[in-house]
N, C-alpha and C. Protein backbone atom coordinates (compact mmCIF):
# COMPACT_ATOMS: atom_id res chain seq x y z
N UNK A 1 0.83 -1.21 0.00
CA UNK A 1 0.00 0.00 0.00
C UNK A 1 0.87 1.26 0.00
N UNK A 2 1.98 1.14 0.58
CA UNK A 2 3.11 2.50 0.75
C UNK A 2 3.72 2.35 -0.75
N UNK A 3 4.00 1.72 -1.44
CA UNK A 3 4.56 1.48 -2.46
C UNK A 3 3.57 2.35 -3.57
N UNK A 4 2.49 1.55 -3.67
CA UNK A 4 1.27 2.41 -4.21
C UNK A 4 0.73 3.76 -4.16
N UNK A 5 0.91 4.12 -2.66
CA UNK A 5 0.65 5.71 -2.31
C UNK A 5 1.91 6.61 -2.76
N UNK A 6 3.12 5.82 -2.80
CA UNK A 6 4.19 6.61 -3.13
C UNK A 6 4.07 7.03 -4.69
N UNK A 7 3.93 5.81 -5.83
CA UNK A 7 3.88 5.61 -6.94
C UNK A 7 2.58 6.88 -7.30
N UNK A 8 1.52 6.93 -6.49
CA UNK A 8 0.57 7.50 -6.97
C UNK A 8 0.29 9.22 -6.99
N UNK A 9 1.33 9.26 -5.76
CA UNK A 9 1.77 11.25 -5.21
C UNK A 9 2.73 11.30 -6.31
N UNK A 10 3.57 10.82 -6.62
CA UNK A 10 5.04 10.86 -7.38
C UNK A 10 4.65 11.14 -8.43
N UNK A 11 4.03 10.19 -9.57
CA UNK A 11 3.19 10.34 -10.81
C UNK A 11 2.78 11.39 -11.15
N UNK A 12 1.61 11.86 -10.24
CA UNK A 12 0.82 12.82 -10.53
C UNK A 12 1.42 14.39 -10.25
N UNK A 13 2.31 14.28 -9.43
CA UNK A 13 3.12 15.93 -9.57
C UNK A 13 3.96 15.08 -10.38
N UNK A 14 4.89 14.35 -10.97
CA UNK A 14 5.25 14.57 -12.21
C UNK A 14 4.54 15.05 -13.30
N UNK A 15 3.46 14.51 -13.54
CA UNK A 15 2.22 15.01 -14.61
C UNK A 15 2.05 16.34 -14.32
N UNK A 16 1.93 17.19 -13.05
CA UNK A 16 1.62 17.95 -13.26
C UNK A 16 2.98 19.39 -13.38
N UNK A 17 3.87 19.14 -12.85
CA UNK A 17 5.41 19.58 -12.97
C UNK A 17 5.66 20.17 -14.59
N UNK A 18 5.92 18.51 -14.78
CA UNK A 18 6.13 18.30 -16.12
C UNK A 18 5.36 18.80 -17.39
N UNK A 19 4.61 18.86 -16.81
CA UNK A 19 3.41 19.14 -18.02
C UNK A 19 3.98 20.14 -19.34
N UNK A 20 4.58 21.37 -19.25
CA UNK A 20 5.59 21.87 -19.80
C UNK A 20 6.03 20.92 -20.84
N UNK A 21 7.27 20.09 -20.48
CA UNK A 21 7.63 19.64 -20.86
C UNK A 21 7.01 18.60 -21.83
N UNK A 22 6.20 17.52 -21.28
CA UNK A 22 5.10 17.07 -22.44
C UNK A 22 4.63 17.89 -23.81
N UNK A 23 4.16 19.09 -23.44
CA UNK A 23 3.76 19.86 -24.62
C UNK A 23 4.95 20.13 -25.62
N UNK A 24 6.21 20.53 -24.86
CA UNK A 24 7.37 20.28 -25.76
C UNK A 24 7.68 19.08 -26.38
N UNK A 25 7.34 18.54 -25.73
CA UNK A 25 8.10 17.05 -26.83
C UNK A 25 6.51 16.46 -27.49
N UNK A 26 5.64 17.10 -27.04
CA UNK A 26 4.92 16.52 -28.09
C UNK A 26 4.93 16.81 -29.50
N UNK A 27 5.27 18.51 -29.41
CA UNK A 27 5.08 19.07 -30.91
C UNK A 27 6.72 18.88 -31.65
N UNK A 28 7.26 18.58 -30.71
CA UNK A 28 8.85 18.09 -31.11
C UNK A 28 8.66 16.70 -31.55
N UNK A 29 8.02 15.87 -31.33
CA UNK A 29 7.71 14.34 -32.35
C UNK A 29 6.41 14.58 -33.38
N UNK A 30 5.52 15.65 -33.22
CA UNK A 30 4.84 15.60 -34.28
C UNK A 30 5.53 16.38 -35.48
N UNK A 31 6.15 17.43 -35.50
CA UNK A 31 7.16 17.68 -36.13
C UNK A 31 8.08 16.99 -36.83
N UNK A 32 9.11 16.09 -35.98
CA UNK A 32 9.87 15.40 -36.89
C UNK A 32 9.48 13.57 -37.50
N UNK A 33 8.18 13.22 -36.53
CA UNK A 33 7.83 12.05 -36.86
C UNK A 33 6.33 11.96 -37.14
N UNK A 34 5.54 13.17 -37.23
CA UNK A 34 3.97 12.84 -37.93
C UNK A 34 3.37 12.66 -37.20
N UNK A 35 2.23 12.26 -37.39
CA UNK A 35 1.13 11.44 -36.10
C UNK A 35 1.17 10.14 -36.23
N UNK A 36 0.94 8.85 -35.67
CA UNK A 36 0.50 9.47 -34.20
C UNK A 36 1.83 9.89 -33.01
N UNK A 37 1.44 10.83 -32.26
CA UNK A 37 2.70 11.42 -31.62
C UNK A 37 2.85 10.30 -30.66
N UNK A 38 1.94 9.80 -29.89
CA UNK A 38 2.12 8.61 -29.27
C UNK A 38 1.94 7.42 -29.64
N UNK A 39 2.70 6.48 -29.21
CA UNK A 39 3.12 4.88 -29.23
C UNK A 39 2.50 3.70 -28.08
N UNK A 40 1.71 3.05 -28.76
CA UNK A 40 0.72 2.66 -27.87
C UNK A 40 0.67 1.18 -28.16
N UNK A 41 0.86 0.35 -27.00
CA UNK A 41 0.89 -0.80 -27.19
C UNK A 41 0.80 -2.11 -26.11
N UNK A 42 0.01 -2.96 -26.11
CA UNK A 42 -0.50 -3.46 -25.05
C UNK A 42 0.61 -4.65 -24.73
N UNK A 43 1.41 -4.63 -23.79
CA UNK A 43 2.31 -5.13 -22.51
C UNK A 43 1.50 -6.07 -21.60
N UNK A 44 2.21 -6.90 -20.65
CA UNK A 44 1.41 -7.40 -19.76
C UNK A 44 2.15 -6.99 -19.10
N UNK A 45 1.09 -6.75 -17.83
CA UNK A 45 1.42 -6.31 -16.33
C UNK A 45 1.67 -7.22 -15.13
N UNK A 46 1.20 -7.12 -14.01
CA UNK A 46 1.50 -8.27 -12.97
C UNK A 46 0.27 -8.86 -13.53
N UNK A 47 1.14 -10.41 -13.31
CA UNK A 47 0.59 -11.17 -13.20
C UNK A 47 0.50 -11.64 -14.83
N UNK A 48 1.15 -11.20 -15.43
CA UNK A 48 0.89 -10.93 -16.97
C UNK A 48 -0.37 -10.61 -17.52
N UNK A 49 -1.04 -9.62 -16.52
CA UNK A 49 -2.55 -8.86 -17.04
C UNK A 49 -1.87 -7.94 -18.08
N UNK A 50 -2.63 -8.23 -19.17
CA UNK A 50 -2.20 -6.91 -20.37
C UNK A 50 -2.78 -5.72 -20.25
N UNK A 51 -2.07 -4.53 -20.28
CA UNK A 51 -2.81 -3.48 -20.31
C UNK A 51 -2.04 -2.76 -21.60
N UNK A 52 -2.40 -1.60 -21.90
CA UNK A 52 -2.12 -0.85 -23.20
C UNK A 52 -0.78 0.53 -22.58
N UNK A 53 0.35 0.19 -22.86
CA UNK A 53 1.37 1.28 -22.47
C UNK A 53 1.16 2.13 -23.05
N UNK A 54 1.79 3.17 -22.74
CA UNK A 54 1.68 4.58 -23.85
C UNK A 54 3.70 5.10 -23.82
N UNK A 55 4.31 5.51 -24.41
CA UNK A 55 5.04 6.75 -24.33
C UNK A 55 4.95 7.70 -25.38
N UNK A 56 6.20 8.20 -25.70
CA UNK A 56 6.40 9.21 -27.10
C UNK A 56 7.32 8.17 -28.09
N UNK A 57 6.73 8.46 -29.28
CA UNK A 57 6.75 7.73 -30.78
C UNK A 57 8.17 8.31 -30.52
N UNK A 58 9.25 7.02 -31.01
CA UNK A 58 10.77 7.89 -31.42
C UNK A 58 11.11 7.37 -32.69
N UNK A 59 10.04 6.40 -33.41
CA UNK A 59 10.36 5.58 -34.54
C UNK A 59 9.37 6.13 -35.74
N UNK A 60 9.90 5.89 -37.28
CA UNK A 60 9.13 5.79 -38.21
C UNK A 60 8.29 4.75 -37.94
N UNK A 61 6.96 4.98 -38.73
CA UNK A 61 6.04 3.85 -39.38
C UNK A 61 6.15 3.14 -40.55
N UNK A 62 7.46 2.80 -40.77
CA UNK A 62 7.81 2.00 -42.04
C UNK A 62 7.93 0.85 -42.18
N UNK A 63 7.29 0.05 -43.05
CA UNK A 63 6.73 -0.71 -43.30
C UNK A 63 7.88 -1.63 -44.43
N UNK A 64 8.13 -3.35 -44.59
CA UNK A 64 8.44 -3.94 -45.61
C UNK A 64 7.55 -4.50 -46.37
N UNK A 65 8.07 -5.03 -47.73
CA UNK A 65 6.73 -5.29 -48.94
C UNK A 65 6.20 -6.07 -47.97
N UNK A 66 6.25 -6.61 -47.32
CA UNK A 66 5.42 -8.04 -46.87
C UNK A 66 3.97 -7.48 -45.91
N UNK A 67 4.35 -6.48 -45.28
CA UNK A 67 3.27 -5.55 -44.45
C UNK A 67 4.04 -5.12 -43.48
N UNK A 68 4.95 -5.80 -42.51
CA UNK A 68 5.42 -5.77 -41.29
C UNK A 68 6.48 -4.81 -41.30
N UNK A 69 7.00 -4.60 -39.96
CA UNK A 69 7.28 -3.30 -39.28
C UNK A 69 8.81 -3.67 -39.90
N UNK A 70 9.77 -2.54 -40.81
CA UNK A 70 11.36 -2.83 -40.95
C UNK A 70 11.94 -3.05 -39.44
N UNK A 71 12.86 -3.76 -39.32
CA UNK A 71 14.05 -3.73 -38.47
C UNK A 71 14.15 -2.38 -37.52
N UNK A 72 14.44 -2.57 -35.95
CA UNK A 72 14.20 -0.95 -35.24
C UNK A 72 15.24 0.10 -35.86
N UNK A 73 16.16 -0.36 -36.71
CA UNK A 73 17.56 0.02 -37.21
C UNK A 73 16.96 0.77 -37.80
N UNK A 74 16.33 0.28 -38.96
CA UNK A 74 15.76 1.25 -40.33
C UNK A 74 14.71 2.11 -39.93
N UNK A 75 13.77 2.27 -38.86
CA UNK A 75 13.36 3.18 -38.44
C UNK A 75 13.67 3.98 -37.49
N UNK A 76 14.51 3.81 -36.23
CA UNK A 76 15.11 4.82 -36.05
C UNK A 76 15.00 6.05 -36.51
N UNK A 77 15.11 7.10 -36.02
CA UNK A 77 15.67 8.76 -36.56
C UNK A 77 16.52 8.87 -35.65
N UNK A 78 17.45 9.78 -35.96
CA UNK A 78 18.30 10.83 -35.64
C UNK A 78 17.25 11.64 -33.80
N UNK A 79 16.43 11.97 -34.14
CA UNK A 79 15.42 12.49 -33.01
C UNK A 79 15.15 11.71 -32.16
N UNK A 80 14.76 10.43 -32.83
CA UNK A 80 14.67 9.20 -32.16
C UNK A 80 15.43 8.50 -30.96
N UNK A 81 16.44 8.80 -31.79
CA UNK A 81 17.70 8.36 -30.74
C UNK A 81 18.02 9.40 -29.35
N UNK A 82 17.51 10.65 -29.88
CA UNK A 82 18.34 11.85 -28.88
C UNK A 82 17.02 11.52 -27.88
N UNK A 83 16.09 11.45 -28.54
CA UNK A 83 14.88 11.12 -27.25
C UNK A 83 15.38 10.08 -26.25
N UNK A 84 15.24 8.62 -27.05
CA UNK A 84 15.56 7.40 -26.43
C UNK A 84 16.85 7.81 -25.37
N UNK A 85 17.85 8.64 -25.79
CA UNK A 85 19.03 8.32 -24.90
C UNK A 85 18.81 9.69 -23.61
N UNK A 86 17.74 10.47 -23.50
CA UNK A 86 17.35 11.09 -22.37
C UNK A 86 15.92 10.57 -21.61
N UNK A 87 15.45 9.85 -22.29
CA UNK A 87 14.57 8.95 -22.23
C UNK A 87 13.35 9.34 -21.42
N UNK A 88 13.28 10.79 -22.34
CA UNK A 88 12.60 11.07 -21.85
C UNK A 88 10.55 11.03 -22.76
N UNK A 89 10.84 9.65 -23.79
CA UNK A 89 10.27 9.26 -24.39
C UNK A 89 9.16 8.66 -23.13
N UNK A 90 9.75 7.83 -22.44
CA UNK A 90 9.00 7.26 -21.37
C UNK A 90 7.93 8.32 -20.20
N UNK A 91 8.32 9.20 -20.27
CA UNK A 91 6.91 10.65 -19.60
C UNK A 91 6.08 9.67 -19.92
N UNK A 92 4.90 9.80 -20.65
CA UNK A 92 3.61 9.20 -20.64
C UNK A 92 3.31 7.80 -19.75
N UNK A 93 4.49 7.08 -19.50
CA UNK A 93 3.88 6.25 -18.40
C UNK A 93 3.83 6.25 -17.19
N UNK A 94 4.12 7.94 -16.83
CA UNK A 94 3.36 7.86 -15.70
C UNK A 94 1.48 7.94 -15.79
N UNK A 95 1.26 8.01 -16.29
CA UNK A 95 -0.37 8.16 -16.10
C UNK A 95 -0.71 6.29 -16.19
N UNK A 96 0.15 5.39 -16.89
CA UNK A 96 -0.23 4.49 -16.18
C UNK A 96 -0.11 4.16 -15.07
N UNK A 97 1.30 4.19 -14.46
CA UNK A 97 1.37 4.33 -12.80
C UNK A 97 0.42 5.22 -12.50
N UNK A 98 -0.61 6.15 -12.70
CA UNK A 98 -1.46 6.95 -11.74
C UNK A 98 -2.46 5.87 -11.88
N UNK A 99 -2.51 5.33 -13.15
CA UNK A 99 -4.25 4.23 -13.11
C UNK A 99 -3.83 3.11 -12.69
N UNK A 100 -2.57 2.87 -12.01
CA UNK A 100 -1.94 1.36 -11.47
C UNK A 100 -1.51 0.52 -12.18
N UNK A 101 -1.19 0.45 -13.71
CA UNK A 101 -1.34 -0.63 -14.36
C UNK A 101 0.11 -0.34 -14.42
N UNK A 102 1.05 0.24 -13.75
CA UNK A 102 2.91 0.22 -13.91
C UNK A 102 2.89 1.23 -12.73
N UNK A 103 4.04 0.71 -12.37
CA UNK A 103 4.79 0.92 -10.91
C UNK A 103 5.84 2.10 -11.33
N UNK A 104 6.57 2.86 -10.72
CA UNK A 104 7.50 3.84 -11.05
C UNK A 104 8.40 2.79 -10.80
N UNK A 105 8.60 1.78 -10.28
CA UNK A 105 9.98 1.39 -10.29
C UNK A 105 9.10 -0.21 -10.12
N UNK A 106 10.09 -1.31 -10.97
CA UNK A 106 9.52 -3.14 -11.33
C UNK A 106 10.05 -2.82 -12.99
N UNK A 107 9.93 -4.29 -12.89
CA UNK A 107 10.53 -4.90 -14.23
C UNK A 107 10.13 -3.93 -15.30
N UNK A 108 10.80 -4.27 -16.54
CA UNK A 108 9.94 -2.96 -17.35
C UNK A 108 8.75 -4.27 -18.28
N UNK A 109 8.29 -3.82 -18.82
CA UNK A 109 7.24 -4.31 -19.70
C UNK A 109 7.28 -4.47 -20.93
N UNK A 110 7.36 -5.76 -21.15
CA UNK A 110 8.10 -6.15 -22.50
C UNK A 110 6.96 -7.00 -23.45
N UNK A 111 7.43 -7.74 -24.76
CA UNK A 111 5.90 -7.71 -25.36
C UNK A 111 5.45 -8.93 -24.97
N UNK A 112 4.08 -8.95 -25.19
CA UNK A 112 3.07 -10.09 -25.07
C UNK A 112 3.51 -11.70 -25.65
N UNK A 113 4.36 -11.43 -26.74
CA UNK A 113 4.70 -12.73 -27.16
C UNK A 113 6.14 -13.23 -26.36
N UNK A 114 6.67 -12.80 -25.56
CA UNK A 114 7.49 -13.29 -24.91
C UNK A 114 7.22 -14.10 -23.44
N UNK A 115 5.97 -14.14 -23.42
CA UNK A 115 5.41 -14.57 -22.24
C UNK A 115 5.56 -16.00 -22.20
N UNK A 116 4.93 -17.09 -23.66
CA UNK A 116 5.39 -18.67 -22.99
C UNK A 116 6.75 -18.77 -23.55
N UNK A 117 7.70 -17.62 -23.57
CA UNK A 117 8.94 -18.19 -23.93
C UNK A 117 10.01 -18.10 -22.57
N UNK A 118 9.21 -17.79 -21.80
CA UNK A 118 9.87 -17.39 -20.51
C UNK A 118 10.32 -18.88 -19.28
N UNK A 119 11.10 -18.86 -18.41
CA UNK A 119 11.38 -20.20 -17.66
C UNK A 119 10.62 -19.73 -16.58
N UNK A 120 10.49 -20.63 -15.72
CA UNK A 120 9.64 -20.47 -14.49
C UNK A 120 10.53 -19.34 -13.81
N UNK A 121 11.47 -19.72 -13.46
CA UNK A 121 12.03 -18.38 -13.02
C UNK A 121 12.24 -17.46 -13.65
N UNK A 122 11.84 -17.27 -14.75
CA UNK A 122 11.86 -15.44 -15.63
C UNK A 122 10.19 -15.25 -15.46
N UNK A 123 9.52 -16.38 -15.39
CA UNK A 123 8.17 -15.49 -15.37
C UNK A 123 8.01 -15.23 -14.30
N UNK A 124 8.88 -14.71 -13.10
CA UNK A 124 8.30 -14.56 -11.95
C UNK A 124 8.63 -13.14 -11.60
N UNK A 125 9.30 -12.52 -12.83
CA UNK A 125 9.44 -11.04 -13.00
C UNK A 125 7.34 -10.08 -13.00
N UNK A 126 6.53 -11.01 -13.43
CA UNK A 126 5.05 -10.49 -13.53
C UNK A 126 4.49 -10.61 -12.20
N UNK A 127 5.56 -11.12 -11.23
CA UNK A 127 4.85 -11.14 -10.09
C UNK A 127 5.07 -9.83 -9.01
N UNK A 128 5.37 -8.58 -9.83
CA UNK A 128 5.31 -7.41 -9.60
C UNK A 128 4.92 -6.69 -10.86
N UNK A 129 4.09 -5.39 -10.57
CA UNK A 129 4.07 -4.25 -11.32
C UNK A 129 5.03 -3.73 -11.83
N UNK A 130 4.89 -3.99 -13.91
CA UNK A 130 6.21 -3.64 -14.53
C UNK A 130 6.20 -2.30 -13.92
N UNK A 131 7.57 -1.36 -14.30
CA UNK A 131 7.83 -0.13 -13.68
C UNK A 131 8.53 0.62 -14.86
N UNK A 132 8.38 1.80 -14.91
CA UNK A 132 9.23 3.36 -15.29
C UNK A 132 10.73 2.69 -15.84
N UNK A 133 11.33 2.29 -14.73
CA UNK A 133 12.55 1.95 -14.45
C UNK A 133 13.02 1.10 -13.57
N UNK A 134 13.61 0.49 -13.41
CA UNK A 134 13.64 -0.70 -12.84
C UNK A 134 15.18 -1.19 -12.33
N UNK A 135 15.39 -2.42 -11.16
CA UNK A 135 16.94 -2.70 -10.62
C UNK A 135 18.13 -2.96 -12.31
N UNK A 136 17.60 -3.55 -13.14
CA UNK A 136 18.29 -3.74 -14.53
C UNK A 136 18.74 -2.79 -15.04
N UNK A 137 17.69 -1.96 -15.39
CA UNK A 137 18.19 -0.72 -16.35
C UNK A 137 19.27 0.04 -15.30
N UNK A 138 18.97 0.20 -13.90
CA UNK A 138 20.77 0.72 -13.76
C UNK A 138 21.42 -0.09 -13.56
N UNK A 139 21.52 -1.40 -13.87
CA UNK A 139 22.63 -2.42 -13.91
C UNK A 139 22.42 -2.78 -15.34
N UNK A 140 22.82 -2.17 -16.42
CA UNK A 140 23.12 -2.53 -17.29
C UNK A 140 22.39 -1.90 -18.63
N UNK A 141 20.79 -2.13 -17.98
CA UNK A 141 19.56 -1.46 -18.79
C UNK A 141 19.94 -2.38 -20.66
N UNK A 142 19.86 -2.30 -21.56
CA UNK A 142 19.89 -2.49 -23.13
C UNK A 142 21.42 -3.32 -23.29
N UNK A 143 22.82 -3.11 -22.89
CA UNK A 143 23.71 -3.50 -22.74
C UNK A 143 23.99 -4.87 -22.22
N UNK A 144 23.03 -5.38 -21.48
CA UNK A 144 23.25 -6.72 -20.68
C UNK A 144 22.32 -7.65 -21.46
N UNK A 145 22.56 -9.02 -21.46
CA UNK A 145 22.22 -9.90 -22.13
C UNK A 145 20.34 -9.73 -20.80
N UNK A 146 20.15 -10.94 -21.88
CA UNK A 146 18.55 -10.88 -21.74
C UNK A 146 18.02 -11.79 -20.12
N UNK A 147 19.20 -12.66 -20.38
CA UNK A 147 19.44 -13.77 -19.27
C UNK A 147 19.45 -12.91 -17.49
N UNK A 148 20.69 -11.86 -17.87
CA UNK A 148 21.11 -11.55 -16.57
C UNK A 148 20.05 -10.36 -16.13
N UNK A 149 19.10 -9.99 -17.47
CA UNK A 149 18.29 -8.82 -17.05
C UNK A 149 16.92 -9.75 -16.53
N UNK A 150 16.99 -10.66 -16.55
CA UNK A 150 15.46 -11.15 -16.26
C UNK A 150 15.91 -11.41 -14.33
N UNK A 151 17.23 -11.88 -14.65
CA UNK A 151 17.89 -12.27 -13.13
C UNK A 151 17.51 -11.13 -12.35
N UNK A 152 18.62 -9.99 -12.71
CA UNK A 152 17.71 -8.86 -11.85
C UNK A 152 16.23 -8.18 -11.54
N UNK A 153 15.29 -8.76 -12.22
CA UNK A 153 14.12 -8.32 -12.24
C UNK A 153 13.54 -9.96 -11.09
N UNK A 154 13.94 -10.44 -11.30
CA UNK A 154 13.61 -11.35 -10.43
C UNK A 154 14.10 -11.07 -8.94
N UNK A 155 15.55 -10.59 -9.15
CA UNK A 155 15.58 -10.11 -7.38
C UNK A 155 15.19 -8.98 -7.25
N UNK A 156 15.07 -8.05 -7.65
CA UNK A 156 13.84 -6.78 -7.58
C UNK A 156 12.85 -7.57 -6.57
N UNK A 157 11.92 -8.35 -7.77
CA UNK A 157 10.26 -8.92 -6.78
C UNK A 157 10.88 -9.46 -5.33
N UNK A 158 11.79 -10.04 -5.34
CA UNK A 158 12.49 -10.81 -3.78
C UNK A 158 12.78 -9.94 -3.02
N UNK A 159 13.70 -8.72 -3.53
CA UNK A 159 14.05 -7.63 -2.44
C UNK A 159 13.57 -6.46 -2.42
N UNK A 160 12.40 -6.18 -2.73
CA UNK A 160 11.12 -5.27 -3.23
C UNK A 160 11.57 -3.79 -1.64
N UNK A 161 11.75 -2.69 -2.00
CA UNK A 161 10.97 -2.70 -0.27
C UNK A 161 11.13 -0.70 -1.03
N UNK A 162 10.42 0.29 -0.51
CA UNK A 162 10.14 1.50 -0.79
C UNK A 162 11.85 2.37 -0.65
N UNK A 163 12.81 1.90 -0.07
CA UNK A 163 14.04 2.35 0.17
C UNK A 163 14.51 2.37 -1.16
N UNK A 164 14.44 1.00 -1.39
CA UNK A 164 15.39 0.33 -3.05
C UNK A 164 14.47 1.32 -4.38
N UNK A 165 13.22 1.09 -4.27
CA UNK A 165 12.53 2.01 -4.97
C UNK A 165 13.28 3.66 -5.06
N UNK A 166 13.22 3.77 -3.89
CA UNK A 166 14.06 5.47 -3.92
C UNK A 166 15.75 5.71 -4.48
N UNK A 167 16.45 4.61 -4.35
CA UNK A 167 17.74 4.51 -4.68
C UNK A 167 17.62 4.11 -5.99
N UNK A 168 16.49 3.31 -6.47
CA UNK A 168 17.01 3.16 -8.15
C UNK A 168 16.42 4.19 -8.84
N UNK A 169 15.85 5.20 -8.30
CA UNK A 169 14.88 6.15 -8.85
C UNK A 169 16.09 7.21 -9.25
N UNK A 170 16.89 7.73 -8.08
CA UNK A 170 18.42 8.45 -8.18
C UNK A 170 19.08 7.80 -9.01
N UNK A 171 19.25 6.30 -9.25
CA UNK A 171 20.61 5.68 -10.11
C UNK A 171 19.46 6.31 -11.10
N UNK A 172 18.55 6.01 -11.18
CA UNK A 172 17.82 6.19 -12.85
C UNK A 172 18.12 7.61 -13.33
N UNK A 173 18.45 8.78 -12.86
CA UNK A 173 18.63 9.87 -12.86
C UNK A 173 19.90 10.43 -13.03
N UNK A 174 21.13 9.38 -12.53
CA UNK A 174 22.09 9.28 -13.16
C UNK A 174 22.73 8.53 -13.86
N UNK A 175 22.16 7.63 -14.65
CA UNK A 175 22.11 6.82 -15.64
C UNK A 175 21.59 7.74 -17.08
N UNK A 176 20.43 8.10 -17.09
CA UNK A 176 20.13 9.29 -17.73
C UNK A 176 20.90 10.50 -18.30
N UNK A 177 21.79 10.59 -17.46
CA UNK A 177 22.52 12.09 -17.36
C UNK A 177 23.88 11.31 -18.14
N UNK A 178 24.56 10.26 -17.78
CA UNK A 178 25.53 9.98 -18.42
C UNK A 178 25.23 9.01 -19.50
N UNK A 179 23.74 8.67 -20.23
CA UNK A 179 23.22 8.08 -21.47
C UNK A 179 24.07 6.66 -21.35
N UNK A 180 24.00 6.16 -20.47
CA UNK A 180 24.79 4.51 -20.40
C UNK A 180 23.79 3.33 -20.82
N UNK A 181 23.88 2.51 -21.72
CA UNK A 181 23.17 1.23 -21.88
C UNK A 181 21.83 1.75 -22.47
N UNK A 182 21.80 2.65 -22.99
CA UNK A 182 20.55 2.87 -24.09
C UNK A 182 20.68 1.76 -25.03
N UNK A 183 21.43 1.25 -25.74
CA UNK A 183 20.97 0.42 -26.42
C UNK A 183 22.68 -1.19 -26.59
N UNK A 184 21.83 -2.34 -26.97
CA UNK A 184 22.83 -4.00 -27.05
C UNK A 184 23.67 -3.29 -28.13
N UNK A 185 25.16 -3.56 -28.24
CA UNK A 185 25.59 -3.75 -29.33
C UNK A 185 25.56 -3.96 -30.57
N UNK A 186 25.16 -3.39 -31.62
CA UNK A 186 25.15 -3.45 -32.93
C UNK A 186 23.50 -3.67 -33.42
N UNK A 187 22.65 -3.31 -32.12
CA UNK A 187 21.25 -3.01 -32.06
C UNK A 187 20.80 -1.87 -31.69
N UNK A 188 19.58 -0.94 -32.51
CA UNK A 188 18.99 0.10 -32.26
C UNK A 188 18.51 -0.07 -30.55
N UNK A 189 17.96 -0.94 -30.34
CA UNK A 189 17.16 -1.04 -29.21
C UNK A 189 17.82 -2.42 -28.06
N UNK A 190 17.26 -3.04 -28.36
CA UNK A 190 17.49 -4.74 -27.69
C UNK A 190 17.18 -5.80 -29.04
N UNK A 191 18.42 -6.76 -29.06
CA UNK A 191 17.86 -8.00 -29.78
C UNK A 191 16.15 -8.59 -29.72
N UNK A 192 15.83 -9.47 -29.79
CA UNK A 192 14.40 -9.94 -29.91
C UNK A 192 14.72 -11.47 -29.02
N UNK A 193 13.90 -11.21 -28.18
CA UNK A 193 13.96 -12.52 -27.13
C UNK A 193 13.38 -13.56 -27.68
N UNK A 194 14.55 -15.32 -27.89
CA UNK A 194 13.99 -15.84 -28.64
C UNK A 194 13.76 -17.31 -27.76
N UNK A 195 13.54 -16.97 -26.23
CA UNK A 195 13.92 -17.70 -25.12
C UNK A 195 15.69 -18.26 -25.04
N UNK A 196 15.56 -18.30 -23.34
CA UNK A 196 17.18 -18.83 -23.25
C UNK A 196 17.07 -20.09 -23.47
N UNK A 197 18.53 -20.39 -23.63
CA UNK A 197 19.02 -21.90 -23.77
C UNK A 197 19.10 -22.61 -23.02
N UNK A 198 18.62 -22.43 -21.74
CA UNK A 198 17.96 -23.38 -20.94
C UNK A 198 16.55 -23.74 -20.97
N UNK A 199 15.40 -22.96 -21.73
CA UNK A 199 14.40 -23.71 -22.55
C UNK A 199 14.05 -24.13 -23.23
N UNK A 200 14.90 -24.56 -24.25
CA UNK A 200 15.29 -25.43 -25.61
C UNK A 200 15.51 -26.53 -25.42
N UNK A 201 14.30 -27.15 -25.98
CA UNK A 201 14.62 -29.35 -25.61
C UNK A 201 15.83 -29.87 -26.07
């Protein structure tokens, strides 16, 4: 419940702080990337309840002959990137932390089809409210394999407590400031989780 009341005061004077700032970067992505200015896409939450994320669009809508979305490489922008690496693309989810469906701080929220590719011990990252930011992203965040980021999201849910919340909230703030682990090696974003090799018969 303290976790919740914290998440829910925090949010909402961000929303309202910030607000400024939203209006800037909104007309700063409709500008260099069109409509829609936001990026909307349904995640599962605890428990792997899906709900619909929101942030700010940092990608084209480009498309290969086949229908499907190019590679995050080829859409990318230049804007894209300067967003992603202040990251401050992510604003809009606080208003899900205000409606509960994400925590300011828990695993982050990754897509729907990665769910039966997960081991019993990686799915036990849904047994908290994904979050903003999370124990991973300042240990490593995009840079660390997929394996050791599920590890830390798993001791997150084990060593959960409103202190750790406040200390990764500061690392998140200076993680930010020195743009570390925005993105895997020789990937726009993160590889594509294709389960580990300990779930392969």
């Amino acid at each position: 419940m303290l976790k919740r009341l914290f998440d829910f005061v925090l949010s909402t004077l961000g929303l309202i702080v910030l607000s400024p700032v939203y209006l800037l970067i909104f007309f700063k992505v409709k500008k260099n990337l069109g409509s829609p200015v936001l990026f909307r896409q349904v995640r599962p939450g605890k428990d792997g309840k899906p709900f619909e994320m929101i942030k700010f669009r940092t990608m084209k809508d480009a498309i290969g002959p086949d229908g499907t979305p190019l590679p995050d490489e080829e859409r990318m922008t230049v804007f894209g990137n300067k967003l992603r690496a202040t990251s401050l693309d992510e604003l809009p989810e606080l208003w899900n932390v205000v409606k509960g469906e994400m925590s300011l701080v828990g695993p982050r929220p990754l897509l729907m089809e990665y769910l039966p590719l997960y081991n019993d011990e990686q799915r036990r990252r849904h047994e908290a409210r994904p979050g903003v930011t999370g124990w991973a992203q300042v240990n490593g965040r995009n840079a660390i394999s997929w394996e050791d980021k599920f590890k830390l999201d798993v001791w997150y849910v084990d060593n959960c407590s409103l202190l750790l919340d406040i200390k990764i909230i500061f690392l998140t703030l200076k993680k930010v400031f020195i743009k570390e682990g925005i993105s895997a090696d020789n990937h726009a974003t993160m590889p594509v989780f294709k389960g580990s090799k300990a779930n392969e018969k």
